[in-house]
Protein backbone atom coordinates (compact mmCIF):
# COMPACT_ATOMS: atom_id res chain seq x y z
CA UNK A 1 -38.21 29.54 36.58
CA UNK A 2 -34.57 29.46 36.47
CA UNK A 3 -34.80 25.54 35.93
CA UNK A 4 -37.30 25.74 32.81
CA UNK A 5 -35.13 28.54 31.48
CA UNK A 6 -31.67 26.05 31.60
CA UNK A 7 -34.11 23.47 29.88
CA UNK A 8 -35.33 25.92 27.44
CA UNK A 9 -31.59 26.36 26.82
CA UNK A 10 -30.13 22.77 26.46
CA UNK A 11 -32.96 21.78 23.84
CA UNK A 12 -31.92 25.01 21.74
CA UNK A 13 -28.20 24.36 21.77
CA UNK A 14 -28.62 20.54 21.18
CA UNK A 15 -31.57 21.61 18.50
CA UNK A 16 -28.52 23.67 16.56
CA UNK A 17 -25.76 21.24 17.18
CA UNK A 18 -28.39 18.37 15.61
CA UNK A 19 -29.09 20.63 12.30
CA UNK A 20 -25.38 21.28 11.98
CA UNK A 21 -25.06 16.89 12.37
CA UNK A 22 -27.64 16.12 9.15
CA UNK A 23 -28.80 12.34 9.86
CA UNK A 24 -30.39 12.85 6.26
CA UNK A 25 -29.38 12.11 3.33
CA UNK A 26 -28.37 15.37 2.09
CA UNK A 27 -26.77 18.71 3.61
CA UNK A 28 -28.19 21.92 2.14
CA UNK A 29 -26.82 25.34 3.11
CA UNK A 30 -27.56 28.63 1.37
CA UNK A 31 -24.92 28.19 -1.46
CA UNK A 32 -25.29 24.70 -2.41
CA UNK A 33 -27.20 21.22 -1.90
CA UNK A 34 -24.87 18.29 -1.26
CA UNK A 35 -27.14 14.78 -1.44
CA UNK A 36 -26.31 10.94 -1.38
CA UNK A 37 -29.53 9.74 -1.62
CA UNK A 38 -29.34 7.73 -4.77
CA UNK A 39 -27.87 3.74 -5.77
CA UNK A 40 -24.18 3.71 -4.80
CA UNK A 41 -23.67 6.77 -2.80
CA UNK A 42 -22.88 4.66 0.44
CA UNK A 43 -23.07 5.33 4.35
CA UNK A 44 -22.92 8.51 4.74
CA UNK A 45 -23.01 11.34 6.97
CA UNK A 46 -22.30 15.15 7.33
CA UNK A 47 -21.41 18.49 8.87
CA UNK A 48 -22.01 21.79 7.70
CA UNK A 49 -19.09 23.74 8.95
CA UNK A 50 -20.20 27.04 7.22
CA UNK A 51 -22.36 28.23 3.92
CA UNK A 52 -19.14 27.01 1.57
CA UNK A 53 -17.45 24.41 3.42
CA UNK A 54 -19.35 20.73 3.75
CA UNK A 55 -18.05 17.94 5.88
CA UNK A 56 -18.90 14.61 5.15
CA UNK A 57 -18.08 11.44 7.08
CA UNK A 58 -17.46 8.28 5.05
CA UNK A 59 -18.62 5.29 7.36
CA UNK A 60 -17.69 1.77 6.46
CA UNK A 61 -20.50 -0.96 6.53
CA UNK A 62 -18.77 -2.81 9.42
CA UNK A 63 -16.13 -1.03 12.06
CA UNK A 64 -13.30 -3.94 11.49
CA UNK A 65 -13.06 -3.53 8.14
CA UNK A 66 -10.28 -6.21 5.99
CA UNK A 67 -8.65 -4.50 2.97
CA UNK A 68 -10.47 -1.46 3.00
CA UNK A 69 -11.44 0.27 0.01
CA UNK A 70 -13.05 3.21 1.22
CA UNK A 71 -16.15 4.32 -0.84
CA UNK A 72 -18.29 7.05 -1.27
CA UNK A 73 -20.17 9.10 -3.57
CA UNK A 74 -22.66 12.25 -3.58
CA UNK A 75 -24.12 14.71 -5.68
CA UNK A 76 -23.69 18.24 -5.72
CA UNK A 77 -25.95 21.28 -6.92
CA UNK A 78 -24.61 23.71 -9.01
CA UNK A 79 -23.13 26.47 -6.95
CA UNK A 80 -21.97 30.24 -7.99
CA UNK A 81 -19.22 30.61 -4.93
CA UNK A 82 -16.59 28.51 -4.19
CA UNK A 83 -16.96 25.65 -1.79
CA UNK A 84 -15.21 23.26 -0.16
CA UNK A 85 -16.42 19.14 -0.30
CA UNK A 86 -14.07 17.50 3.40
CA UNK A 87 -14.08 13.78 3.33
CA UNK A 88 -13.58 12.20 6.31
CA UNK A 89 -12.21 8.70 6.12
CA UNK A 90 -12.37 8.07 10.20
CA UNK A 91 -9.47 5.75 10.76
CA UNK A 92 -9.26 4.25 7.20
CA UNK A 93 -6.81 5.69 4.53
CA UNK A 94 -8.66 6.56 1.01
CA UNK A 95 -7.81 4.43 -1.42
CA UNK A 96 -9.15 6.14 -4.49
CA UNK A 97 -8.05 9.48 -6.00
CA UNK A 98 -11.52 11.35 -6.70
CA UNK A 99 -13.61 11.16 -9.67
CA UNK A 100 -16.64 13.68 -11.06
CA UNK A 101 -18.92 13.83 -13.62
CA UNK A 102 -21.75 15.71 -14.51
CA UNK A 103 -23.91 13.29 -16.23
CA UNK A 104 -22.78 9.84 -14.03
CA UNK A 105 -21.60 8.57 -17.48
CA UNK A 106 -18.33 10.10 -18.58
CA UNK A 107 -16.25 10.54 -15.41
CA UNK A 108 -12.86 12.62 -14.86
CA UNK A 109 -10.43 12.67 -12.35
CA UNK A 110 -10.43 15.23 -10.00
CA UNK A 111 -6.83 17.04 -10.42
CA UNK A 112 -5.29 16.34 -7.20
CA UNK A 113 -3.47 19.82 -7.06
CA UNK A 114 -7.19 21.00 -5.82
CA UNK A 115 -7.18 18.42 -2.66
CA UNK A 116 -5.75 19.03 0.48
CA UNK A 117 -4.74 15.83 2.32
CA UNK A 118 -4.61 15.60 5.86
CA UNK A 119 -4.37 13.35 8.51
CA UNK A 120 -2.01 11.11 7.17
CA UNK A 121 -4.50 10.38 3.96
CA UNK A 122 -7.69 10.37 6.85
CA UNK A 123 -9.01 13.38 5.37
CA UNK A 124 -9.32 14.65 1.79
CA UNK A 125 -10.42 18.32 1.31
CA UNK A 126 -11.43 19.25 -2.17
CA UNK A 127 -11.87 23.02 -3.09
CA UNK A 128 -14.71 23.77 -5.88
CA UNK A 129 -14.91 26.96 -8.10
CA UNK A 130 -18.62 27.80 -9.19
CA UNK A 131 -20.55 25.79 -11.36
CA UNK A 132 -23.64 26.24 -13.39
CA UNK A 133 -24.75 22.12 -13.56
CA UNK A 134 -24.99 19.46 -10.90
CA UNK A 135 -21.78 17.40 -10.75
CA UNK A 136 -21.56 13.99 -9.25
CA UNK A 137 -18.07 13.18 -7.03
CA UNK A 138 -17.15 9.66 -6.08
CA UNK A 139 -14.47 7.27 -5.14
CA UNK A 140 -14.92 5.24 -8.61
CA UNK A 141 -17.13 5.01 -11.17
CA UNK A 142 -20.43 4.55 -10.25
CA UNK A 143 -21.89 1.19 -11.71
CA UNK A 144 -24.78 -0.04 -10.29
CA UNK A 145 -27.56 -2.28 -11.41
CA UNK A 146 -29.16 0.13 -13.90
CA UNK A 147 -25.10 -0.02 -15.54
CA UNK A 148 -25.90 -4.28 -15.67
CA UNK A 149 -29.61 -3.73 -17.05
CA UNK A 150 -27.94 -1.77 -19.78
CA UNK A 151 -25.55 -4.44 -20.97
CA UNK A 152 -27.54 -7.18 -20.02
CA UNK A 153 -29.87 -5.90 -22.77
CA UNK A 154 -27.19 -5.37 -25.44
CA UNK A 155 -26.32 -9.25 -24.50
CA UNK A 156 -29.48 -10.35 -25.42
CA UNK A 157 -29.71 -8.42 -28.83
CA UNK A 158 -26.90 -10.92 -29.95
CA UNK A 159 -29.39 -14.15 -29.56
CA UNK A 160 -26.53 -16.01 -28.12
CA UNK A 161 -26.97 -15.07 -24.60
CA UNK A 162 -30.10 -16.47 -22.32
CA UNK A 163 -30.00 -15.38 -18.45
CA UNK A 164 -31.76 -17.08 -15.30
CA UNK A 165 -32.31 -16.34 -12.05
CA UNK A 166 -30.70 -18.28 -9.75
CA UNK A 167 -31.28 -17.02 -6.19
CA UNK A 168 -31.96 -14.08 -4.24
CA UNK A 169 -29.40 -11.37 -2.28
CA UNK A 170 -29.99 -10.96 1.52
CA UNK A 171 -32.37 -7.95 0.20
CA UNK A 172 -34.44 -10.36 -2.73
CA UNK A 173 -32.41 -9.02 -5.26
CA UNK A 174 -31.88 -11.22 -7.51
CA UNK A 175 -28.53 -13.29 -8.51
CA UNK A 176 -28.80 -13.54 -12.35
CA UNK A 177 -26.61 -16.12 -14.02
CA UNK A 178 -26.06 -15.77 -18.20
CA UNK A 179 -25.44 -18.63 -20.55
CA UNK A 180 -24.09 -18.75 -24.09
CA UNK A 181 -24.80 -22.30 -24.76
CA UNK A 182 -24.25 -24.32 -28.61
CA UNK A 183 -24.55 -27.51 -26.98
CA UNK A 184 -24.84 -28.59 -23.54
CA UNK A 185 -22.25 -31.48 -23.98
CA UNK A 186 -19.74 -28.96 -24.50
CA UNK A 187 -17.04 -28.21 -21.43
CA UNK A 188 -18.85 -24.50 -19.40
CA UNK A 189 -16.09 -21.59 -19.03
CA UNK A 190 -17.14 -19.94 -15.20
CA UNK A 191 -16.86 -16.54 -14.89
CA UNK A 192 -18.11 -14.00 -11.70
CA UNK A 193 -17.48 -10.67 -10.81
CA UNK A 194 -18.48 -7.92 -8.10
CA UNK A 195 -18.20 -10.03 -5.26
CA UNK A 196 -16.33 -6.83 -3.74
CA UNK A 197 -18.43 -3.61 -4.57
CA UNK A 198 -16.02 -0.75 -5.39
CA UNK A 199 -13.65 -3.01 -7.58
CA UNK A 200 -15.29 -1.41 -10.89
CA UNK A 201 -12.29 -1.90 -12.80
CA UNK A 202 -12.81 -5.71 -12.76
CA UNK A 203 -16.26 -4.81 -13.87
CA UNK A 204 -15.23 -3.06 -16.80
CA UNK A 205 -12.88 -5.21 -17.24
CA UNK A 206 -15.18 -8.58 -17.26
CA UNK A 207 -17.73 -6.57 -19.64
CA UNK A 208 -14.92 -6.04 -22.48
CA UNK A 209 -14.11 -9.64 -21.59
CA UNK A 210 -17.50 -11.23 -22.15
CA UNK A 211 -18.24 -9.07 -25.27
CA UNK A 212 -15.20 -10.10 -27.05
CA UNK A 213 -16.53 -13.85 -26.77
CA UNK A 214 -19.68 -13.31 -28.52
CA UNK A 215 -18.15 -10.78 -30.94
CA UNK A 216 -19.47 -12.13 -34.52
CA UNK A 217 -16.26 -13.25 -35.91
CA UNK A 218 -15.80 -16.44 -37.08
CA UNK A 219 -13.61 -16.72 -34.11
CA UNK A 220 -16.00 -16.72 -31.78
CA UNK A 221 -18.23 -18.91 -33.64
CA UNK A 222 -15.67 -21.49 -33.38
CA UNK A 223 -15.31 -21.12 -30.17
CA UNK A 224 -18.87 -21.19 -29.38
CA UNK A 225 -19.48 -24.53 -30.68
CA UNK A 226 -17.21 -26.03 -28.72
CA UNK A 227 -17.14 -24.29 -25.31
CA UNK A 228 -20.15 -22.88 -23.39
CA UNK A 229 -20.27 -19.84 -21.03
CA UNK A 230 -21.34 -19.12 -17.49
CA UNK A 231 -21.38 -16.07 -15.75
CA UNK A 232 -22.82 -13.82 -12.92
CA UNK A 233 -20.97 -10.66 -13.19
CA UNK A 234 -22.86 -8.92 -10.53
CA UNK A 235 -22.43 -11.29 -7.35
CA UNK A 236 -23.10 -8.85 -4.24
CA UNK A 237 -26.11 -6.50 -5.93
CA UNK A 238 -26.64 -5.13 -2.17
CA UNK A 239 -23.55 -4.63 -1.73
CA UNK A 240 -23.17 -2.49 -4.63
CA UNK A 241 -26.63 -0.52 -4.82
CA UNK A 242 -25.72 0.25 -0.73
CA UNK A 243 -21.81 1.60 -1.33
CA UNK A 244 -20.51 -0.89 0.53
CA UNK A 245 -16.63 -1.22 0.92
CA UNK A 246 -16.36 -4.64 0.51
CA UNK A 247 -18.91 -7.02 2.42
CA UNK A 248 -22.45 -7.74 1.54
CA UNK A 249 -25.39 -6.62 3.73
CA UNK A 250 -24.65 -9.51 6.54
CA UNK A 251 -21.70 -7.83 6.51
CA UNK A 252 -19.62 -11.42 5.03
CA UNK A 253 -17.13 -11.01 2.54
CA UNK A 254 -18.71 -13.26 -0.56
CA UNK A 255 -15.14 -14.02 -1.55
CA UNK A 256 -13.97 -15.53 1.71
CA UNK A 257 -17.61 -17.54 2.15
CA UNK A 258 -16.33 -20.40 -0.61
CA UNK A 259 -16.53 -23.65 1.35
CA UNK A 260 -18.68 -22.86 4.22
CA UNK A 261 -21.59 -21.00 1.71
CA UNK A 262 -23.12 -19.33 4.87
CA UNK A 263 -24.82 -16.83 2.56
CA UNK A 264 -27.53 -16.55 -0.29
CA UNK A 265 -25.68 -15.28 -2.84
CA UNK A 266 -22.54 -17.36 -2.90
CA UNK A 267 -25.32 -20.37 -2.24
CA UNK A 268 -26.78 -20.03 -5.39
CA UNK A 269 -23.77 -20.27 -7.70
CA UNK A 270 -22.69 -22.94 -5.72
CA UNK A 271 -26.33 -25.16 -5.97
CA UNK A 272 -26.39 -24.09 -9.86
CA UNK A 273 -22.88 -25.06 -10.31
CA UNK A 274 -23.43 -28.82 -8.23
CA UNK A 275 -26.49 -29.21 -10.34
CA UNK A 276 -24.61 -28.63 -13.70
CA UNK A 277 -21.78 -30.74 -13.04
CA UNK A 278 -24.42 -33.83 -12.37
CA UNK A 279 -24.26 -33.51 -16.25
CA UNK A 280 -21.64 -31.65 -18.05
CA UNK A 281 -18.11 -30.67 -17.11
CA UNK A 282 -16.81 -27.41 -16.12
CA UNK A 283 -13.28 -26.40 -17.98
CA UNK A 284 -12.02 -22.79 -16.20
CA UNK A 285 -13.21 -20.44 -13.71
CA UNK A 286 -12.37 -16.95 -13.93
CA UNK A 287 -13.31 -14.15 -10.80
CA UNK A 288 -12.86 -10.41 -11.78
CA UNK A 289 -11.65 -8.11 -9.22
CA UNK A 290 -9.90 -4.89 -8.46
CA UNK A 291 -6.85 -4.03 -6.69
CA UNK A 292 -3.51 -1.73 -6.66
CA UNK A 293 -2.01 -3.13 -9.32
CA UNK A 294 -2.84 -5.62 -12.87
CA UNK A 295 -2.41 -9.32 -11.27
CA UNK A 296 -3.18 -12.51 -12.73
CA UNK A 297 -2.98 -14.99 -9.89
CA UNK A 298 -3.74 -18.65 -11.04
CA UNK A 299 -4.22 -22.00 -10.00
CA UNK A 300 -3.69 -25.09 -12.04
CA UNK A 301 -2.11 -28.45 -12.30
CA UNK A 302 -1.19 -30.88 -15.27
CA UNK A 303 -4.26 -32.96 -14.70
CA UNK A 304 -7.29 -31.07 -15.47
CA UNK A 305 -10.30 -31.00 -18.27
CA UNK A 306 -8.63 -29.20 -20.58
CA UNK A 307 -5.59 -31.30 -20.61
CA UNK A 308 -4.02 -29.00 -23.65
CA UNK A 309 -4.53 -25.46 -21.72
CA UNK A 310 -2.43 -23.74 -19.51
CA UNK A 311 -3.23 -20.51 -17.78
CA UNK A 312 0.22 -19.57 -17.73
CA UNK A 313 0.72 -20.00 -21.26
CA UNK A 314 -2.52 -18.31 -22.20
CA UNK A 315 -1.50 -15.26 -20.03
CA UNK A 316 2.25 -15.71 -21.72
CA UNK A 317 0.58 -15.80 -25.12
CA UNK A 318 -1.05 -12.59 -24.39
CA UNK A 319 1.70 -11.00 -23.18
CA UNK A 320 2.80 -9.23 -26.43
CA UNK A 321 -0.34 -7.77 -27.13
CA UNK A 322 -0.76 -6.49 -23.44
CA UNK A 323 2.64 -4.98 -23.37
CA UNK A 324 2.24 -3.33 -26.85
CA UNK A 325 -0.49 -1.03 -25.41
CA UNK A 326 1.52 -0.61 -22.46
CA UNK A 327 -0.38 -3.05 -19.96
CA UNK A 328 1.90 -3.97 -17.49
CA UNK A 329 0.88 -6.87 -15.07
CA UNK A 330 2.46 -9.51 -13.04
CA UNK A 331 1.08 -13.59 -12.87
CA UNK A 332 1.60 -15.13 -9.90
CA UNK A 333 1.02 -19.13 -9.06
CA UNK A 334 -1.18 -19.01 -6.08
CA UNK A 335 -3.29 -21.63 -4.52
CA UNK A 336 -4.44 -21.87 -0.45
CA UNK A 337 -7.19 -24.70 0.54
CA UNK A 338 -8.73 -22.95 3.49
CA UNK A 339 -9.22 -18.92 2.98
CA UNK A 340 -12.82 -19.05 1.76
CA UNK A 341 -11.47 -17.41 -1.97
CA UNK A 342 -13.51 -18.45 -4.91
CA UNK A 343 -10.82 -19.13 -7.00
CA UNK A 344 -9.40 -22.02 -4.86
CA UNK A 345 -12.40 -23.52 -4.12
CA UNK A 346 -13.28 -24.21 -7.36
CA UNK A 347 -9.60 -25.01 -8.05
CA UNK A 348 -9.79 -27.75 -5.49
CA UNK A 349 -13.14 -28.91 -5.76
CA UNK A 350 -13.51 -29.48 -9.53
CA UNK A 351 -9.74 -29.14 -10.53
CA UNK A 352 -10.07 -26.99 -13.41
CA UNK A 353 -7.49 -24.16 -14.12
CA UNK A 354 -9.20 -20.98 -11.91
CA UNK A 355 -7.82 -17.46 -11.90
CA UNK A 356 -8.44 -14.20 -10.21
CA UNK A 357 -7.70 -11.41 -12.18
CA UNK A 358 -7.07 -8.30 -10.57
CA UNK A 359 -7.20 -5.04 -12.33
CA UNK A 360 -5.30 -1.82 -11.00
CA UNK A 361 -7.55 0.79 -9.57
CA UNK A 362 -5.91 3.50 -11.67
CA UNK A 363 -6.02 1.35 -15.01
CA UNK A 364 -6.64 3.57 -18.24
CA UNK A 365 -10.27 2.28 -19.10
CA UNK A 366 -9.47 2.38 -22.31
CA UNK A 367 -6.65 -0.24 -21.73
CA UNK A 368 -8.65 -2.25 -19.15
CA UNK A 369 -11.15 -2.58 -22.45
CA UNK A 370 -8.29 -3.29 -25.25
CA UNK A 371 -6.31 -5.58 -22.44
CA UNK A 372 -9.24 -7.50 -21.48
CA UNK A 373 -10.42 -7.96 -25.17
CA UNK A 374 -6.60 -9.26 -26.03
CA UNK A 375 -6.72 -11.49 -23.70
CA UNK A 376 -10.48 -13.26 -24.41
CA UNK A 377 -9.18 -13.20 -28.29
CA UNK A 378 -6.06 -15.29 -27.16
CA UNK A 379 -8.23 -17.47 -24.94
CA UNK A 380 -10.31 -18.43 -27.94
CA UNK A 381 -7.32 -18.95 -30.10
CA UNK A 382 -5.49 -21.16 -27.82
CA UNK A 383 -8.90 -23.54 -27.13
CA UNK A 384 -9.74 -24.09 -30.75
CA UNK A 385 -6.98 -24.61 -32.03
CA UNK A 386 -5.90 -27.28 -29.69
């Protein structure tokens, strides 16, 4: 008897420990529901440590993650008590300073004076007074493929822009590639994006980018008829829909597999691009990412298919522009043969003028959108008129 009652016992306490350790996708307590079961939210877990206070534990897709950039995003019921949201980094430093939103559309920062940091920047704890609408919290914007559909729509409504699909993600999503094409003869401008999920400033960033190219001014005509347009601006679409830090879902960083193409989705730029240089030439290659601060870091050499065009002078003509709404940024001349990076790959396989360009984390949007459009006006500029 006194063994079935010790059983009885260790299945109760282990049945309220387990309720307390929610493998779920959401943590509800009498005050409020706390989910992540939605695109983007990431690998989560979480604790409820009492009726107001939720813990959750933000786990990276791999447990050696390089250059974290810890991600994570829920949604949150509306609530009439105060409550307490603990994020739990485990042995990773956050990177990004909050964001919330009650509509996952416009997005605010969270003011840091209500988060408690602890643990050396391990753990974040954010208080919440009452609220009377669902809000959505997350490391960054959340832009998933529903964000793409959006624009990729818009894109089309200008007739200049035709997309194909290319090849599939680990997952059979697939890896669209978009062309604005006048004439197939003419030199192809490269341009990717999202090989890192959370880098959403390069998204944005890329978007103002590509839009200011098919503008309709008589700029962009011009340019138009003489240069055509590749891009694939969402590279790692598991990645992204999953929350992942940085790697796709074999857990590869896309923008270190350049050379040895071990997976599908850097394969099929790679077999599109071999198959398009049988018959035209490519010109430039730019790769949009995210990172502490605005960087331009370029590759190039006097020999190259646009014998006229210099990165560093295009980012020098810019410069004006970008420092007149306050853009600050460094360029820096970078090229390594053997580190897997997109940008020297192409550099050294099809020497063409390749950049990454890195936008800060903590960018104004607003600027990311002027900056980025400056700099695609400057591009066209330069090319047709030399």
């Amino acid at each position: 008897m006194k063994r079935i009652l010790f059983f009885i016992i260790f299945f109760l306490s282990n049945s309220l420990h387990a309720e307390n350790l929610v493998p779920k996708k959401q943590c509800l307590t009498s005050i409020v529901l706390v989910d992540f079961d939605f695109p983007g939210a990431g690998n989560l877990s979480c604790e409820i440590i009492n009726s107001q206070h939720i813990k959750l534990f933000i786990n990276s897709e791999t447990d050696n993650s390089i250059n974290p950039s810890p991600w994570f995003a829920i949604r949150k019921s509306k609530h009439s008590e105060n409550i307490k949201i603990e994020l739990d980094y485990g042995n990773y430093n956050y990177r990004y300073n909050p964001k919330i939103s009650s509509d996952n559309k416009v997005w605010d920062n969270l003011n840091m004076l209500n988060i408690l940091k602890k643990n050396n920047d391990k753990i974040l704890v954010i208080d919440f007074l009452p609220s009377n609408k669902k809000q959505y919290i997350a490391s960054q914007e959340i832009i998933t493929q529903s964000w793409y559909y959006n624009w990729f729509n818009e894109l089309k409504e200008t007739g200049k822009v035709r997309s194909e699909t290319i090849g599939f993600s680990v997952l059979k999503k697939p890896i669209t590639m978009f062309f604005i094409e006048t004439d197939i003869k003419n030199p192809y401008i490269i341009i990717l994006g999202r090989q890192h999920p959370p880098e959403v400033t390069g998204a944005f960033a890329l978007k103002g980018f590509i839009d200011q190219l098919v503008s309709p001014s008589q700029l962009s005509q011009n340019f138009l008829n003489q240069y055509n347009i590749i891009f694939v601006p969402l590279m790692n679409p598991d990645g992204v829909d999953n929350g992942h830090w940085r790697y796709n879902v074999n857990k590869i960083d896309l923008n270190r597999d350049w050379g040895t193409f071990s997976q599908p989705e850097t394969i099929a730029v790679n077999e599109k691009l071999i198959r398009l240089t049988a018959n035209s030439k490519l010109a430039l290659f730019i790769d949009f990412h995210s990172t502490y601060k605005n960087i331009f870091y370029i590759s190039e050499n006097s020999s190259n298919n646009l014998s006229k065009f210099s990165l560093e002078n295009w980012i020098n003509n810019s410069r004006s522009g970008l420092l007149g709404i306050d853009y600050n940024f460094q360029l820096i001349n970078s090229s390594n043969k053997d580190n897997g990076v997109s940008k020297n790959y192409i550099y050294n396989k099809y020497n063409i003028p390749s950049m990454t360009y890195e936008v800060s984390d903590i960018e104004d949007r607003k600027k990311i959108k002027q900056s980025s459009s400056i700099l695609a006006t400057e591009l066209m500029k330069f090319l047709v008129i030399n």
